[in-house]
C-alpha atoms as a PDB file:
ATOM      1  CA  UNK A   1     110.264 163.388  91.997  1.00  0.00           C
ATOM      2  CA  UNK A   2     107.288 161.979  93.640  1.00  0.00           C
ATOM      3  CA  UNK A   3     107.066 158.064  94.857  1.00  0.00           C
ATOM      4  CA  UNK A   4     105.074 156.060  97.115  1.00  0.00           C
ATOM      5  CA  UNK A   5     107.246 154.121  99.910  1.00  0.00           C
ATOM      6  CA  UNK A   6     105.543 151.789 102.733  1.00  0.00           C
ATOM      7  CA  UNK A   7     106.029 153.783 106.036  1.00  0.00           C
ATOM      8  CA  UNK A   8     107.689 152.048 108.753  1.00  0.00           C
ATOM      9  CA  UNK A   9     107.625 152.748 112.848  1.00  0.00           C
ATOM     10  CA  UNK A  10     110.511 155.068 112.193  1.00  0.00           C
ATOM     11  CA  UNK A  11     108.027 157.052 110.707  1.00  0.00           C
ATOM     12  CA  UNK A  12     105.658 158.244 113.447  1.00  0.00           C
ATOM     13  CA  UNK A  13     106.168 161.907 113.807  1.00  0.00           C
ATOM     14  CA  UNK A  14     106.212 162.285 109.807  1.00  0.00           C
ATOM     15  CA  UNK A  15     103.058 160.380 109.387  1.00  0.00           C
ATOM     16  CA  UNK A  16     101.612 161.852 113.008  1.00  0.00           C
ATOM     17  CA  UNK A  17     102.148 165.956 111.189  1.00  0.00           C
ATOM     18  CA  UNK A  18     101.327 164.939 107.663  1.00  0.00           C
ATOM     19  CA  UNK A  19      97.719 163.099 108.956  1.00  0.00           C
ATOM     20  CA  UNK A  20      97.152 166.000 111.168  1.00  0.00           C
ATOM     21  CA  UNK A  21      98.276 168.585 108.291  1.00  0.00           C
ATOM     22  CA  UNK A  22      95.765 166.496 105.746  1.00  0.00           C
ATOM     23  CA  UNK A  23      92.871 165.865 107.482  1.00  0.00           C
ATOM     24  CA  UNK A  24      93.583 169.743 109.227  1.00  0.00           C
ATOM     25  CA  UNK A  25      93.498 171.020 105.277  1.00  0.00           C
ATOM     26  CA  UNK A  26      90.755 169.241 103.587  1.00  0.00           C
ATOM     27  CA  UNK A  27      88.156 169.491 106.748  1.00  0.00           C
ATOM     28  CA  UNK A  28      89.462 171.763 109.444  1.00  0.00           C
ATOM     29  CA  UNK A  29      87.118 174.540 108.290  1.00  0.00           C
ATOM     30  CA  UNK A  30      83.689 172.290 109.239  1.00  0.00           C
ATOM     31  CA  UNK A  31      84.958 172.288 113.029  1.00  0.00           C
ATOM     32  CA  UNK A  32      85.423 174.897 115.502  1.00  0.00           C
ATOM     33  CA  UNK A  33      88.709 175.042 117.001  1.00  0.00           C
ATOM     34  CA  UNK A  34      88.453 173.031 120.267  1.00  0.00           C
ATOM     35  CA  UNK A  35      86.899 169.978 118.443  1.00  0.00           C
ATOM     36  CA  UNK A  36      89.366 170.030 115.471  1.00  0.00           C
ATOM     37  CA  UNK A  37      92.135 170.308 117.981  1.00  0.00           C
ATOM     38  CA  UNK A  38      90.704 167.677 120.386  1.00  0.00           C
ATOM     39  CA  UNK A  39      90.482 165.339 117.311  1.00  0.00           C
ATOM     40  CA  UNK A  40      93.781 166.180 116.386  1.00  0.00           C
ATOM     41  CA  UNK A  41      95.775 165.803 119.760  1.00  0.00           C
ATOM     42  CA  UNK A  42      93.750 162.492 120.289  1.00  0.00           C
ATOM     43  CA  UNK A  43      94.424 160.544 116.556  1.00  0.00           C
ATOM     44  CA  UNK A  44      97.142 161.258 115.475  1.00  0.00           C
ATOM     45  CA  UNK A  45     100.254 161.302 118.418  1.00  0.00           C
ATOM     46  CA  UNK A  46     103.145 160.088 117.352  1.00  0.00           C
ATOM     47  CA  UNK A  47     102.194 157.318 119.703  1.00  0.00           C
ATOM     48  CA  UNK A  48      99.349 156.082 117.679  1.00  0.00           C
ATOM     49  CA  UNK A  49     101.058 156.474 114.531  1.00  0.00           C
ATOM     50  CA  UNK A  50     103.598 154.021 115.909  1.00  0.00           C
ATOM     51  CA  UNK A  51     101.711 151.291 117.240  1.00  0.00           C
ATOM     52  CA  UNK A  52      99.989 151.516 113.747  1.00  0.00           C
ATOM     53  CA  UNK A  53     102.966 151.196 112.153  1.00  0.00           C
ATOM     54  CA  UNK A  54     104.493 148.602 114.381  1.00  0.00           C
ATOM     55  CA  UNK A  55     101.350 146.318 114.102  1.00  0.00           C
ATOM     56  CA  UNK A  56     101.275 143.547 111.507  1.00  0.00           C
ATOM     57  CA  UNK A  57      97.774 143.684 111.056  1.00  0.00           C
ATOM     58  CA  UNK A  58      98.199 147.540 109.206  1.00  0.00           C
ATOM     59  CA  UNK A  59     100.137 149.290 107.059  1.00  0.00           C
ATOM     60  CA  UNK A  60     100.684 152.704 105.722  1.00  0.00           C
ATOM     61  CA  UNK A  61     102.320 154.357 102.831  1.00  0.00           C
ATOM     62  CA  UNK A  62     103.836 157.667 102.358  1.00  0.00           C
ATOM     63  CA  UNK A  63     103.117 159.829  98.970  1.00  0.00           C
ATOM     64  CA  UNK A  64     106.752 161.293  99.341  1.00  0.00           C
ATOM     65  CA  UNK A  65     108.366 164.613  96.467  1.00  0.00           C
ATOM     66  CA  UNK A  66     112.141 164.098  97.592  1.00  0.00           C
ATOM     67  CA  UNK A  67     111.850 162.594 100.515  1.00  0.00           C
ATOM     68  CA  UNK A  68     108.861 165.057 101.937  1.00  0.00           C
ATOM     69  CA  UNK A  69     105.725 163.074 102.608  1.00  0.00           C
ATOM     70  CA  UNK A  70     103.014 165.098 100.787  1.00  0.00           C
ATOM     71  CA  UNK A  71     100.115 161.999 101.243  1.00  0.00           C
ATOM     72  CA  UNK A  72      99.262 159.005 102.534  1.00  0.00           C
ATOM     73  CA  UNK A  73      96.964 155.874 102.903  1.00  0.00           C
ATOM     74  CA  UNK A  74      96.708 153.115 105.656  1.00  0.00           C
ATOM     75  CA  UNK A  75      94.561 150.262 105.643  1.00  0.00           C
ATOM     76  CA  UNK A  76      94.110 147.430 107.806  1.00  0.00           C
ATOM     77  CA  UNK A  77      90.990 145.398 109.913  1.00  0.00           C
ATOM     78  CA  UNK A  78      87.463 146.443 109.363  1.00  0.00           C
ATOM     79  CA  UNK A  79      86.132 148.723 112.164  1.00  0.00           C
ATOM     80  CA  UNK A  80      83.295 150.060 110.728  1.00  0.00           C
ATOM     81  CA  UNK A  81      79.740 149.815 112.944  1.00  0.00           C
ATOM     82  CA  UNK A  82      78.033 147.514 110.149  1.00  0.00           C
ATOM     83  CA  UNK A  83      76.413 144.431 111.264  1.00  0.00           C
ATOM     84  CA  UNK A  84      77.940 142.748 108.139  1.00  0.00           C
ATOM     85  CA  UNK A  85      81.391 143.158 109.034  1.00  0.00           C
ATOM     86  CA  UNK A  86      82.781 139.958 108.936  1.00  0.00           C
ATOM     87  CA  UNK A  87      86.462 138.903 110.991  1.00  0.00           C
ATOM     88  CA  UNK A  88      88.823 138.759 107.554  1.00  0.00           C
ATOM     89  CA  UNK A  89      86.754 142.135 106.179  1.00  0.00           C
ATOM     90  CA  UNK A  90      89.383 144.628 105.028  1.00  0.00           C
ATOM     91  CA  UNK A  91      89.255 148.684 105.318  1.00  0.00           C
ATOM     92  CA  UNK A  92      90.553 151.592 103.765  1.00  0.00           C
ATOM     93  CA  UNK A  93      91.515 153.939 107.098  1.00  0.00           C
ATOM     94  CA  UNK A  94      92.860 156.569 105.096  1.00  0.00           C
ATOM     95  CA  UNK A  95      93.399 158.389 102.005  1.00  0.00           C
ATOM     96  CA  UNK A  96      94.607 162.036 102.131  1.00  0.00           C
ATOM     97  CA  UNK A  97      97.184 163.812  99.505  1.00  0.00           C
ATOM     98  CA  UNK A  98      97.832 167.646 100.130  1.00  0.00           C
ATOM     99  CA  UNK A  99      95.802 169.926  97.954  1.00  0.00           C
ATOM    100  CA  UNK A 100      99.321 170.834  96.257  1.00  0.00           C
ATOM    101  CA  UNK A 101     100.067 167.342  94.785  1.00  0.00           C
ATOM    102  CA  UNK A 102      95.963 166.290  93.816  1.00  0.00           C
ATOM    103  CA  UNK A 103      94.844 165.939  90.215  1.00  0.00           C
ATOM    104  CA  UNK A 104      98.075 164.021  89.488  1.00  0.00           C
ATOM    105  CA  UNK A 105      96.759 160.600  89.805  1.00  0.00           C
ATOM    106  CA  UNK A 106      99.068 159.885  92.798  1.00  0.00           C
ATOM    107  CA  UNK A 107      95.654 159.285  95.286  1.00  0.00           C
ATOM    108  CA  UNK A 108      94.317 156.845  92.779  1.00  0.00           C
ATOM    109  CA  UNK A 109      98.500 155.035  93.106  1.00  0.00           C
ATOM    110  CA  UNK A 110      97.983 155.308  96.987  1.00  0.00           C
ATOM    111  CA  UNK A 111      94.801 153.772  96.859  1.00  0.00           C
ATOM    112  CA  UNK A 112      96.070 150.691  94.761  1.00  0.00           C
ATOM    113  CA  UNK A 113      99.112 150.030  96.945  1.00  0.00           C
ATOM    114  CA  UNK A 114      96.430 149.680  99.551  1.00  0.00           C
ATOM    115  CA  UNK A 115      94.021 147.162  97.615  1.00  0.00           C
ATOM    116  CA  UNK A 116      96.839 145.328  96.835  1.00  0.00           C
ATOM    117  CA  UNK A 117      98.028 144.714 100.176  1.00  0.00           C
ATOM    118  CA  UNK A 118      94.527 144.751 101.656  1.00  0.00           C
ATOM    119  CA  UNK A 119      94.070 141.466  99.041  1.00  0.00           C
ATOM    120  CA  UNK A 120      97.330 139.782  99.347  1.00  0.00           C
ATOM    121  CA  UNK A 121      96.300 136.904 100.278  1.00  0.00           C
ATOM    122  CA  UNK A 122      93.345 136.595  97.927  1.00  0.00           C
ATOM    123  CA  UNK A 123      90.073 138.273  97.484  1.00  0.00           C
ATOM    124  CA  UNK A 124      87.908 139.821 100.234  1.00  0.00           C
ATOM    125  CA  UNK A 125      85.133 142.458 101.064  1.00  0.00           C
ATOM    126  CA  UNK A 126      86.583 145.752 101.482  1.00  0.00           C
ATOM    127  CA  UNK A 127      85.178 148.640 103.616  1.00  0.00           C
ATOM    128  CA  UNK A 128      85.289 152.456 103.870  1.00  0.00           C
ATOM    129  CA  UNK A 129      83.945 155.052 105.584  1.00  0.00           C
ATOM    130  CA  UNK A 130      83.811 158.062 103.751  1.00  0.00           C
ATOM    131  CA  UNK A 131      81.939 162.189 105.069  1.00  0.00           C
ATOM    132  CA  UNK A 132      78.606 162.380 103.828  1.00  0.00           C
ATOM    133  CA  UNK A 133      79.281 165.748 101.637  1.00  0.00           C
ATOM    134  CA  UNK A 134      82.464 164.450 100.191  1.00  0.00           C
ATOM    135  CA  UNK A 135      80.894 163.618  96.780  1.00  0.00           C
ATOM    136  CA  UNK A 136      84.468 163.477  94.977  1.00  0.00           C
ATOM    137  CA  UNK A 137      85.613 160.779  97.111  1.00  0.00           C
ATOM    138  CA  UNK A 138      82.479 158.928  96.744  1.00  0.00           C
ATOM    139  CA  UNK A 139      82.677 159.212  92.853  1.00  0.00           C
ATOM    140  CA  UNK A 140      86.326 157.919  93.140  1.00  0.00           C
ATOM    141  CA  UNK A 141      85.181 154.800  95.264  1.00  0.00           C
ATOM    142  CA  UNK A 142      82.746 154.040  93.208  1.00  0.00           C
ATOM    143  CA  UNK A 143      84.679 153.476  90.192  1.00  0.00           C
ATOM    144  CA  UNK A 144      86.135 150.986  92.190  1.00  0.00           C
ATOM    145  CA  UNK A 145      83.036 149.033  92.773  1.00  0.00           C
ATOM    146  CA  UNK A 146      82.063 150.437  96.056  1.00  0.00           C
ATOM    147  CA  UNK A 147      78.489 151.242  96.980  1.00  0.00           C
ATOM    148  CA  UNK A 148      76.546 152.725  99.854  1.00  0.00           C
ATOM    149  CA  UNK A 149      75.415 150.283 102.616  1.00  0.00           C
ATOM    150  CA  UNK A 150      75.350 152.071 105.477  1.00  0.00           C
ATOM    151  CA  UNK A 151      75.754 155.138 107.564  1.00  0.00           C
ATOM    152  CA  UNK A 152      77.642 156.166 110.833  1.00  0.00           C
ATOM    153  CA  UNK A 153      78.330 158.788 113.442  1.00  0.00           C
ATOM    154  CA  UNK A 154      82.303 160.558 113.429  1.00  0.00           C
ATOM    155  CA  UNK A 155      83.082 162.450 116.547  1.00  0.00           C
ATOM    156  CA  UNK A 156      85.440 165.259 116.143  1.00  0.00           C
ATOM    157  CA  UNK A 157      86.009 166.901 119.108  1.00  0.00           C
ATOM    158  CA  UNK A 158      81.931 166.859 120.162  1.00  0.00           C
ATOM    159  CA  UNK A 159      80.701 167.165 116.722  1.00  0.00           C
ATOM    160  CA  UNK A 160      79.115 164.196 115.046  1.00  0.00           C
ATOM    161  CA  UNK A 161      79.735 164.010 111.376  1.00  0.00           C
ATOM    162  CA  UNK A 162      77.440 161.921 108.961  1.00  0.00           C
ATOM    163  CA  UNK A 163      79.595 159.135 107.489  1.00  0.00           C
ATOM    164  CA  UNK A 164      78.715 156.627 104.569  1.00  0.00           C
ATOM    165  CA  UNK A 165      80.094 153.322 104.557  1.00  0.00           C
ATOM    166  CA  UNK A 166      80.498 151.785 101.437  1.00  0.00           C
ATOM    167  CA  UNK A 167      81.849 147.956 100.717  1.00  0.00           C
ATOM    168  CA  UNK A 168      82.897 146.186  97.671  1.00  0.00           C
ATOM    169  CA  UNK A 169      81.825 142.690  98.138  1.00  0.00           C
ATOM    170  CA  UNK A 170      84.433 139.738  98.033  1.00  0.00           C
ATOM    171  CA  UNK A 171      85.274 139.156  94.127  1.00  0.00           C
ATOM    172  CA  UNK A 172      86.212 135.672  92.723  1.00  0.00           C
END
């Protein structure tokens, strides 16, 4: 049975593999090894995943099929390089369900949990930054009223991957 749980700190090393797994499945064939592993070893320690965690400012949930975490999204500040960022701007950090559970409707759940949180305490401009080629996620976030208004450098390792960021403006 699958369900979607808020992670907590306790959570690190589950959340530290299943980023590393996700991100390691759905783009670890653009990279060569050193960079994907230097990306790897430098975002996702258990370390990180737990001052994430731990910090009120974010939060994460787990996509979890008896208790195994098979996805997961986190959300918090906006980091984005946009000169429009404002302080109060919300982001989408991540959104990643292993290929074996897609198609099921469970990324579009994830993503709500996160909206909701992200605009608990009332409406406000949202922000993600999403690869260049990934046209399915783009289609996704733009049925959710996200558009194009930018672009950015990702380093993995030492390559530098084309990024779009998209926002959804503040709605009354």
């Amino acid at each position: 049975m699958l369900a979607i749980r808020r992670a907590t700190a306790e959570d690190a090393q589950v959340l530290s593999d299943l980023a590393a797994r996700t991100f390691t499945e759905t783009f670890g064939h653009l990279y060569p090894v050193e960079d994907l592993q230097a990306f790897l070893a430098d975002a996702y320690t258990v370390d990180k995943q737990r001052t994430i965690l731990s910090h009120p400012d974010y939060a994460v949930w787990l996509l979890e099929e008896d208790g195994v975490a098979v996805g997961h999204a986190a959300a918090g500040p906006c980091g984005l390089p946009h000169p429009q960022v404002a302080a109060g701007d919300g982001e989408l950090k991540r959104l990643y369900v292993l290929a074996s559970h897609q198609n099921g409707g469970w990324g579009a759940r994830l993503f709500d949990a996160a909206l909701a949180w992200l605009e608990r305490d009332g409406p406000r401009t949202l922000w993600i930054g999403v690869w260049s080629q990934n046209l399915g996620a783009q289609r996704f976030y733009a049925r959710y009223g996200f558009e194009k208004v930018g672009d950015y450098e990702f380093p993995v390792g030492n390559t530098r991957d084309h990024e779009f960021i998209l926002r959804r403006p503040r709605r009354r």
